[in-house]
C-alpha atoms as a PDB file:
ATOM      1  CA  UNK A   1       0.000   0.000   0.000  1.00  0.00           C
ATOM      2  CA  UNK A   2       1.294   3.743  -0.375  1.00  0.00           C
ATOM      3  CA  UNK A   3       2.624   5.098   2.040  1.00  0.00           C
ATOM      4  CA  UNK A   4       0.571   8.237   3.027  1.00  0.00           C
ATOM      5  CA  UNK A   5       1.028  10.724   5.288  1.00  0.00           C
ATOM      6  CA  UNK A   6      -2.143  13.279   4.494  1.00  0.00           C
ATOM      7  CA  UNK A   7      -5.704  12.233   4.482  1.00  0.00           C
ATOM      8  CA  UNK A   8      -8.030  14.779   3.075  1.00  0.00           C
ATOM      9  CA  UNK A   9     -11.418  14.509   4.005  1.00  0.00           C
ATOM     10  CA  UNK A  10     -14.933  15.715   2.039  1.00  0.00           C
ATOM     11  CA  UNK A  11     -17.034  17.525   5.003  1.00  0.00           C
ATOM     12  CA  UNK A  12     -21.109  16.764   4.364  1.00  0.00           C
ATOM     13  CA  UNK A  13     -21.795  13.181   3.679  1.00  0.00           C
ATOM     14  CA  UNK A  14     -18.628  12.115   4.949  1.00  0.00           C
ATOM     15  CA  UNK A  15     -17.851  13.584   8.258  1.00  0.00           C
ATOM     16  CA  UNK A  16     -21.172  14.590   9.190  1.00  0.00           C
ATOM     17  CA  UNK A  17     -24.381  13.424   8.131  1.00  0.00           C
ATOM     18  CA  UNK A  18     -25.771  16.515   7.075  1.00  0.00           C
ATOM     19  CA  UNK A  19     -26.986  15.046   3.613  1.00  0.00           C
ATOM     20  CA  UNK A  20     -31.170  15.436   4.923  1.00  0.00           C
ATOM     21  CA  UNK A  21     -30.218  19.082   6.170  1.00  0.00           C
ATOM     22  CA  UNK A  22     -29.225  19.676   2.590  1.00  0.00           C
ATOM     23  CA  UNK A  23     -31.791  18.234   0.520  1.00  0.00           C
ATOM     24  CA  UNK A  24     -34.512  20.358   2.810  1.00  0.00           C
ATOM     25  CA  UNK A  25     -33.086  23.289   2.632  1.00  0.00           C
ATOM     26  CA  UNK A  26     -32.717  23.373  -1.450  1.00  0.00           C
ATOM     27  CA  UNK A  27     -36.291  22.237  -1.804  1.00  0.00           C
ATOM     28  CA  UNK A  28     -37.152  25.394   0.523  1.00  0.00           C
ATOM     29  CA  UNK A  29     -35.394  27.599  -1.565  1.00  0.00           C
ATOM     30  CA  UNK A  30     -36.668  26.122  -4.767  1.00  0.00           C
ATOM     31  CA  UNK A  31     -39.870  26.511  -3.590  1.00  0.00           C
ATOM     32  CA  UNK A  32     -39.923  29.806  -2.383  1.00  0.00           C
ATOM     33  CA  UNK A  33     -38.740  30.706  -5.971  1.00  0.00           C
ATOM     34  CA  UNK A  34     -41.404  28.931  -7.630  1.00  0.00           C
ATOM     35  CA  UNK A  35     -38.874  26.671  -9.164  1.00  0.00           C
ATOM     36  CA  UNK A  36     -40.001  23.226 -10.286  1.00  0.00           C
ATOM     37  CA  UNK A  37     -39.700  20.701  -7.244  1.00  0.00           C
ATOM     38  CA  UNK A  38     -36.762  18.285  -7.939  1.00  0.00           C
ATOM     39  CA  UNK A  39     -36.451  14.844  -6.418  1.00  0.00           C
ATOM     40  CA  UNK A  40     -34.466  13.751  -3.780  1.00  0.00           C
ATOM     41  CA  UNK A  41     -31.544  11.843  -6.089  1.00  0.00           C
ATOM     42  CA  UNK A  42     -31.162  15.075  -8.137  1.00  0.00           C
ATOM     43  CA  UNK A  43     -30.424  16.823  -5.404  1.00  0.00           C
ATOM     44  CA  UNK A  44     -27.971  14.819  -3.763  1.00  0.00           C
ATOM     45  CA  UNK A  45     -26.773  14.111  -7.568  1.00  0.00           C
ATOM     46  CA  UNK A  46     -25.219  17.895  -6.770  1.00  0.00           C
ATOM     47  CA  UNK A  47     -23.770  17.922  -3.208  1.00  0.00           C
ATOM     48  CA  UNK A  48     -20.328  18.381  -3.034  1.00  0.00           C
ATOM     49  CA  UNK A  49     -20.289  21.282  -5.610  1.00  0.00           C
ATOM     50  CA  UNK A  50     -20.355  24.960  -4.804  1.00  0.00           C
ATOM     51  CA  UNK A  51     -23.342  26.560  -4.187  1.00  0.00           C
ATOM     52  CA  UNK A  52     -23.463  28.589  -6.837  1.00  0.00           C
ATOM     53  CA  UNK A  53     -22.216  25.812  -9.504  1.00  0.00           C
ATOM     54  CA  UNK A  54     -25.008  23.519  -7.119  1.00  0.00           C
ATOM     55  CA  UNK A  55     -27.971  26.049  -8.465  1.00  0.00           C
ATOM     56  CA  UNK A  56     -26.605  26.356 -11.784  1.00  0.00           C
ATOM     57  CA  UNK A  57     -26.342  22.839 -12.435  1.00  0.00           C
ATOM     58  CA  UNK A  58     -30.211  22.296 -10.858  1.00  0.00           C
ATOM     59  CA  UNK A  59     -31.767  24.925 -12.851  1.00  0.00           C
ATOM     60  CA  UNK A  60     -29.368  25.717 -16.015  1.00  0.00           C
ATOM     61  CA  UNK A  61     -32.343  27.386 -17.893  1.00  0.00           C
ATOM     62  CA  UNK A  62     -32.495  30.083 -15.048  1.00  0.00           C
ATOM     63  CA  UNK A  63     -29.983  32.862 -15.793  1.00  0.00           C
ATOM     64  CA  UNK A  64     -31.512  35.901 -13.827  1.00  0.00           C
ATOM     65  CA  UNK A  65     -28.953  36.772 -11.503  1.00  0.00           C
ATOM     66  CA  UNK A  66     -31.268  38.148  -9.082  1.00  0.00           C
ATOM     67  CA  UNK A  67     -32.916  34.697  -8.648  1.00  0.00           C
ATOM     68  CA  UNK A  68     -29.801  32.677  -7.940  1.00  0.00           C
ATOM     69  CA  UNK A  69     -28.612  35.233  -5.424  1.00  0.00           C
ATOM     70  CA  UNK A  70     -32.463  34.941  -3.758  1.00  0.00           C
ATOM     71  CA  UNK A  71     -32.250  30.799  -4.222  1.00  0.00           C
ATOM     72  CA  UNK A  72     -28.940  31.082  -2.908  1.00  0.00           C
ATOM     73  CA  UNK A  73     -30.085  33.180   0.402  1.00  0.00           C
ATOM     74  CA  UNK A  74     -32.670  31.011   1.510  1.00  0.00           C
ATOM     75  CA  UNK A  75     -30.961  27.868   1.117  1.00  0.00           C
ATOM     76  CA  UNK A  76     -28.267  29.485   3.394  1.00  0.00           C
ATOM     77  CA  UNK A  77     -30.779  30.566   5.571  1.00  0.00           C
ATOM     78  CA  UNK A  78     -32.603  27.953   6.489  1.00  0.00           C
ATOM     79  CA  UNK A  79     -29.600  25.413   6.340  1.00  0.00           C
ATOM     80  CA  UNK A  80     -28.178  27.898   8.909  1.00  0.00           C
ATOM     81  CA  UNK A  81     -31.077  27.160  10.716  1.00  0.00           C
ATOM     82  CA  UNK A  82     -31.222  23.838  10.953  1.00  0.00           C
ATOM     83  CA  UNK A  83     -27.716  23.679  11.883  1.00  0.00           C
ATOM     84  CA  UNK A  84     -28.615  25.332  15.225  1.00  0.00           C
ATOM     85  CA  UNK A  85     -27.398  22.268  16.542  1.00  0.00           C
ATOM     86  CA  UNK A  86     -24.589  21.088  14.671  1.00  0.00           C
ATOM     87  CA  UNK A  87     -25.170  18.238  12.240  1.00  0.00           C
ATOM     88  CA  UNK A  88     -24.150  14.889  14.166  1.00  0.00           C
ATOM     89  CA  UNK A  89     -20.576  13.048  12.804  1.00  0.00           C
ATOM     90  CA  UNK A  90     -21.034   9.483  11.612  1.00  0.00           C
ATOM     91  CA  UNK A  91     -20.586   6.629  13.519  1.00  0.00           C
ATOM     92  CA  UNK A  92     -16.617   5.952  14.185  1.00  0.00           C
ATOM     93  CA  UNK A  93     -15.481   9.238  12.404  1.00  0.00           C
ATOM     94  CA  UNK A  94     -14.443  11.096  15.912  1.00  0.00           C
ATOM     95  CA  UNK A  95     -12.790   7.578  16.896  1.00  0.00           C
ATOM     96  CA  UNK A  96     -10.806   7.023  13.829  1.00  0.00           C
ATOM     97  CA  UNK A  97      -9.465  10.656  12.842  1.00  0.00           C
ATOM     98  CA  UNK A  98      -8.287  10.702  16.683  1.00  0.00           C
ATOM     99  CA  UNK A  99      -6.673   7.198  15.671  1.00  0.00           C
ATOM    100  CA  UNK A 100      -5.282   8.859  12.489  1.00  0.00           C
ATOM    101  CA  UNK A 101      -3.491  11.829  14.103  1.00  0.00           C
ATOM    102  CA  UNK A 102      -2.114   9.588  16.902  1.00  0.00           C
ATOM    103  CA  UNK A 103      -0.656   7.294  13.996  1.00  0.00           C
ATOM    104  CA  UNK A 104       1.008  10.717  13.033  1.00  0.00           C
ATOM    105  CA  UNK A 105      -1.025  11.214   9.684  1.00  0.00           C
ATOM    106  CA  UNK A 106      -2.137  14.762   8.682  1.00  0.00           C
ATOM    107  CA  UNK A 107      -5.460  15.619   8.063  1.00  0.00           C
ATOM    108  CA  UNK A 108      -7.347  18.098   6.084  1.00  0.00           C
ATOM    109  CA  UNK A 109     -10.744  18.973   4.617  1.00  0.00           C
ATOM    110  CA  UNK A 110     -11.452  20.040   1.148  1.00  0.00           C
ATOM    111  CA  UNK A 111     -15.049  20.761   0.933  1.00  0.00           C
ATOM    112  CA  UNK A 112     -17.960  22.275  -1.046  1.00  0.00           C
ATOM    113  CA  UNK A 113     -19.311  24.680   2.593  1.00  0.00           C
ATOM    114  CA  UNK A 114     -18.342  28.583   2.177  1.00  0.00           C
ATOM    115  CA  UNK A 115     -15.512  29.592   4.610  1.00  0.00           C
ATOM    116  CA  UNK A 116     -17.818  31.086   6.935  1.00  0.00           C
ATOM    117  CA  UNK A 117     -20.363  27.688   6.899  1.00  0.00           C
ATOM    118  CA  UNK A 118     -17.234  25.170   7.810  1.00  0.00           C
ATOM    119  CA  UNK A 119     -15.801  27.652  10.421  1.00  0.00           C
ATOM    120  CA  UNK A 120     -18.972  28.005  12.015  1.00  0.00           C
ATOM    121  CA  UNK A 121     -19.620  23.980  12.151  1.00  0.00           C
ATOM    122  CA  UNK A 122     -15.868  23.566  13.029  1.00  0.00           C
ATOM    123  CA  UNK A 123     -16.616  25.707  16.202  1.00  0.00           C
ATOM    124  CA  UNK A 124     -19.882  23.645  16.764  1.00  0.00           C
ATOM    125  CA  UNK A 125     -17.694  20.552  17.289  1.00  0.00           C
ATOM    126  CA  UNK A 126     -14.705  21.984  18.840  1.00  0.00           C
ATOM    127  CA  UNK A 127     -12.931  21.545  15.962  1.00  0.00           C
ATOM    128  CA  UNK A 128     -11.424  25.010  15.302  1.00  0.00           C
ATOM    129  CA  UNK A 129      -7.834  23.849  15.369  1.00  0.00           C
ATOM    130  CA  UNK A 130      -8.010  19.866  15.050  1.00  0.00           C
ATOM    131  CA  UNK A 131      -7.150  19.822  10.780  1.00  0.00           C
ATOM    132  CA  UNK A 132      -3.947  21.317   9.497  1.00  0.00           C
ATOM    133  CA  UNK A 133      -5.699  23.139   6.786  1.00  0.00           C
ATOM    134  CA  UNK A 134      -8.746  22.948   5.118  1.00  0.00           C
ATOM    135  CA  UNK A 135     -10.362  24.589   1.464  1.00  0.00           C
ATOM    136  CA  UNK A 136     -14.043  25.836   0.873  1.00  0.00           C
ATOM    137  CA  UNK A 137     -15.416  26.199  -2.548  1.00  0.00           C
ATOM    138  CA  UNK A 138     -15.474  30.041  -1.959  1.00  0.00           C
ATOM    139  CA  UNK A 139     -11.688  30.583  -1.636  1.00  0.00           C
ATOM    140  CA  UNK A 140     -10.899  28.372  -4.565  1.00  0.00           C
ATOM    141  CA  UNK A 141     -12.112  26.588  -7.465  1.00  0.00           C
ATOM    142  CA  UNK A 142     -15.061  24.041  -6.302  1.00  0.00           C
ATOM    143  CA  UNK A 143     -15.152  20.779  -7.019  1.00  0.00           C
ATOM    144  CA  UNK A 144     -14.231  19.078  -9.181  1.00  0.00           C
ATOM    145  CA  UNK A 145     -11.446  21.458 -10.154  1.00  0.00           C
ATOM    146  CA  UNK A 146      -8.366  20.163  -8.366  1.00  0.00           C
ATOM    147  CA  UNK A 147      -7.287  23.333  -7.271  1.00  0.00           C
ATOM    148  CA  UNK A 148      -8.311  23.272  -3.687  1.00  0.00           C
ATOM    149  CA  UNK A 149      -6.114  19.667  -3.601  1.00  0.00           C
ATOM    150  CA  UNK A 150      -3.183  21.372  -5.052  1.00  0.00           C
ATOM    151  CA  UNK A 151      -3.569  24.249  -2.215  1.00  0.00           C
ATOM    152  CA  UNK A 152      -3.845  21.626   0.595  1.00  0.00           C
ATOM    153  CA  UNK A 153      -1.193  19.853  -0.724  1.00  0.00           C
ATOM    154  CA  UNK A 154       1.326  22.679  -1.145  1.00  0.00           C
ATOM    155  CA  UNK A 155       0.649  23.664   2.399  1.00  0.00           C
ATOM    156  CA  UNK A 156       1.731  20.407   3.487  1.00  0.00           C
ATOM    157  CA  UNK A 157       4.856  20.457   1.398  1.00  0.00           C
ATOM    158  CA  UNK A 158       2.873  16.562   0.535  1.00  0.00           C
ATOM    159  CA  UNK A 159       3.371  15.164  -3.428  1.00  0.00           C
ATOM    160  CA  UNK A 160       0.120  13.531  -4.846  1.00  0.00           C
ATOM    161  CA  UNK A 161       1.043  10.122  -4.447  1.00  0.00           C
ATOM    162  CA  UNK A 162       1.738  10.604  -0.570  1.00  0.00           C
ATOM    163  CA  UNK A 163      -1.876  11.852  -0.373  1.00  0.00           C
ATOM    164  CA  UNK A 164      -5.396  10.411  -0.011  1.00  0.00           C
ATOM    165  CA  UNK A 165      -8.597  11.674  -0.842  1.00  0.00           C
ATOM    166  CA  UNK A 166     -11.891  10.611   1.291  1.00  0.00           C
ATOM    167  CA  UNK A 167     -15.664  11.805  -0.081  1.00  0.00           C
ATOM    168  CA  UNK A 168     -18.894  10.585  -1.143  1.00  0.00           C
ATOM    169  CA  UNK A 169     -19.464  12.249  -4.194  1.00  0.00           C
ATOM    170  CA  UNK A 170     -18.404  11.734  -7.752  1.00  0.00           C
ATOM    171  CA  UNK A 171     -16.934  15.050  -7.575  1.00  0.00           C
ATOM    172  CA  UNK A 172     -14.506  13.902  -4.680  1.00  0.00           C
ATOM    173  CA  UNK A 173     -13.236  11.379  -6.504  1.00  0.00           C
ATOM    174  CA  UNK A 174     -13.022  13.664 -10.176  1.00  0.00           C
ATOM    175  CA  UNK A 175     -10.923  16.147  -7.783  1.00  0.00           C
ATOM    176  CA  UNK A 176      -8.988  13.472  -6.589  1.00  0.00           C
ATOM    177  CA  UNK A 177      -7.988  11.778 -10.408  1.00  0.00           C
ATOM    178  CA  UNK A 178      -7.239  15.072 -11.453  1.00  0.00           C
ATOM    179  CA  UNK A 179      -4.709  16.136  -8.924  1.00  0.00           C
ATOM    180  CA  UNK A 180      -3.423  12.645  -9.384  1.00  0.00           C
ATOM    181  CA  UNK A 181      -4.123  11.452  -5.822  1.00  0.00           C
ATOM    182  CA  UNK A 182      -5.769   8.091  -5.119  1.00  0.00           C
ATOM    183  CA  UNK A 183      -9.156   8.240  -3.544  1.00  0.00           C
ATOM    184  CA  UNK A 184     -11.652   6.300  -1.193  1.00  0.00           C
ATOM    185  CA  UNK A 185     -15.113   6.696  -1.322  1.00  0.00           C
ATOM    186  CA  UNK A 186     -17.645   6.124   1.070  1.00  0.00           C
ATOM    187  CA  UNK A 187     -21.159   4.839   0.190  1.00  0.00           C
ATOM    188  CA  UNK A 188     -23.346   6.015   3.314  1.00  0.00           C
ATOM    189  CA  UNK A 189     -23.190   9.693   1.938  1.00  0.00           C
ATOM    190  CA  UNK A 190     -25.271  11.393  -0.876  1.00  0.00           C
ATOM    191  CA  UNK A 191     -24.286   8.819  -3.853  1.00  0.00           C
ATOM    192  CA  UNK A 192     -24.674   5.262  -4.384  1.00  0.00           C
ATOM    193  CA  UNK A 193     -21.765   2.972  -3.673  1.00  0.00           C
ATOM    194  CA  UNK A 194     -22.783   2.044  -7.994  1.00  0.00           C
ATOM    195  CA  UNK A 195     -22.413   5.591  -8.727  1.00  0.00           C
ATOM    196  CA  UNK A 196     -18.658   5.883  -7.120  1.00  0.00           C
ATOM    197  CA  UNK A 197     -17.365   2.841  -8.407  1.00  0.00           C
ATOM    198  CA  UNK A 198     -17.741   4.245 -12.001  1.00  0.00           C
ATOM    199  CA  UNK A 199     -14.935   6.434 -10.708  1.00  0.00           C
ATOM    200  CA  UNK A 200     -13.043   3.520  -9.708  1.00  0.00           C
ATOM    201  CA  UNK A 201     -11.730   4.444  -6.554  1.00  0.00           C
ATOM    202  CA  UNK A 202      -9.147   2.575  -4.507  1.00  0.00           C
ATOM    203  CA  UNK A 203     -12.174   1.342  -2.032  1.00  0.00           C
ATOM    204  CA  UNK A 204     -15.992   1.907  -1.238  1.00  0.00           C
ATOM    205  CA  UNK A 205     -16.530   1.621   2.735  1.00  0.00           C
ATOM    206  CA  UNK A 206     -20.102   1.301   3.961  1.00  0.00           C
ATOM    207  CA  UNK A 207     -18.404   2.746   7.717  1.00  0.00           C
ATOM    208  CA  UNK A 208     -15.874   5.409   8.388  1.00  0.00           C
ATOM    209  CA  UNK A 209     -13.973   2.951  10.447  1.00  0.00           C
ATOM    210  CA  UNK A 210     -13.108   0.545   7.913  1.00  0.00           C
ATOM    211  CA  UNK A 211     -10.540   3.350   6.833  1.00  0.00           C
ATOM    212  CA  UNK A 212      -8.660   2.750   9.804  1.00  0.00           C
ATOM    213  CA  UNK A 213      -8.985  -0.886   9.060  1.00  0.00           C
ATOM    214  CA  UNK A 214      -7.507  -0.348   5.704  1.00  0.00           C
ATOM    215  CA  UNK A 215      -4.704   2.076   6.691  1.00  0.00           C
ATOM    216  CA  UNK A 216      -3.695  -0.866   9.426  1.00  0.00           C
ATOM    217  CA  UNK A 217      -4.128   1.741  12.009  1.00  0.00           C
ATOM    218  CA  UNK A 218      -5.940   0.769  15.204  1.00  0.00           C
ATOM    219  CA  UNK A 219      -9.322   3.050  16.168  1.00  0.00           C
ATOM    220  CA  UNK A 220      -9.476   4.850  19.329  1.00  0.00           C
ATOM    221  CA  UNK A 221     -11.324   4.422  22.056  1.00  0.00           C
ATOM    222  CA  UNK A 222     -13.938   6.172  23.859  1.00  0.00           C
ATOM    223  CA  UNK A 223     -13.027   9.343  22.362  1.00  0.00           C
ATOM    224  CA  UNK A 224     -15.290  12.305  23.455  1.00  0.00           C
ATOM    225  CA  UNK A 225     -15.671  15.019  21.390  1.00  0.00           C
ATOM    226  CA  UNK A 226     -16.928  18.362  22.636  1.00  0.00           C
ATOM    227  CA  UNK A 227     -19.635  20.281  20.845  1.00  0.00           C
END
């Protein structure tokens, strides 16, 4: 196996299961827009990307300005209200990114949130200083433009190959291909394990722990997070 040193880590769908949060939240805005109603799949078919690239990509016959900025406040909005109480972490994810800095690998996040959206669930969890650098889609190209992986990696003074990328969307693993990084995907986020492997990454996982399992590095226990 390769012998990495930096995990980078998708935030929604991955980390936190904040996937339902999502999908309510564009069907708000959509509605209070009078946009058509899209289904569930669709939308989840689009998390990962920017916001603005998310609305484009729903609705590319809608090219009044005005309206994306409007579909674009109210999803904020009310996702910001929902996350009153910060969106729960998966099962095994506080245990096994404990595990992972203990076995001396850093970590980072490369994500589709603004700046001001991750630092604000970062602070939720008591997480403000736990990654060695992260990327929103508003500082840098969103996915699947690998230029928030190139940032993250020249931080880290890390080469491609040294690196692994962890999401559940198609986009993660896109990203991840184009910056020439191998990639894991997990299939408990917002696309089917059959949609990922047509991206062919290294491994599907069905729970965050089996990474650990995989990297031959043994989980923590009891681990309590604050937040």
């Amino acid at each position: 196996m390769t012998d990495y040193r930096l995990l980078i880590f998708d935030w929604d769908g991955t980390l936190v299961d904040s996937i339902g949060r999502i999908v309510e939240s564009m069907r708000v805005a959509a509605a209070a827009c009078d946009l058509e109603p899209l289904g569930d799949a669709t939308i989840k078919g689009i998390i990962g990307l920017g916001l603005p690239e998310a609305v484009r990509t729903l609705y590319p016959d809608q090219h009044d300005a005005g309206l994306q900025e409007r579909f674009r406040h109210l999803y904020s909005e009310h996702y910001l209200a929902l996350e009153s109480e910060p969106s729960p972490l998966y099962a095994g994810v506080a245990e096994a990114l404990e595990a992972f800095r203990g076995a001396g690998y850093r970590l980072a996040v490369a994500t589709g949130k603004t700046r001001q959206g991750l630092d604000r669930v970062l602070a939720g969890h008591g997480w403000q200083e736990y990654f060695d650098v992260s990327r929103c889609a508003d500082e840098t190209a969103s996915k699947p433009d690998p230029r928030m992986l190139h940032e993250i990696l020249a931080h880290c003074r890390v080469s491609p190959e040294q690196a692994l990328m962890v999401g559940d969307s198609s986009f993660d693993l896109q990203m991840a291909r184009h910056a020439g990084m191998d990639a894991v995907a997990v299939s408990y986020g917002a696309q089917s394990p059959e949609a990922l492997r047509l991206h062919k990454p290294h491994l599907v996982i069905d729970e965050f722990g089996e990474l650990c399992t995989w990297l031959g590095v043994r989980s923590a226990r009891n681990v309590v997070v604050e937040g």
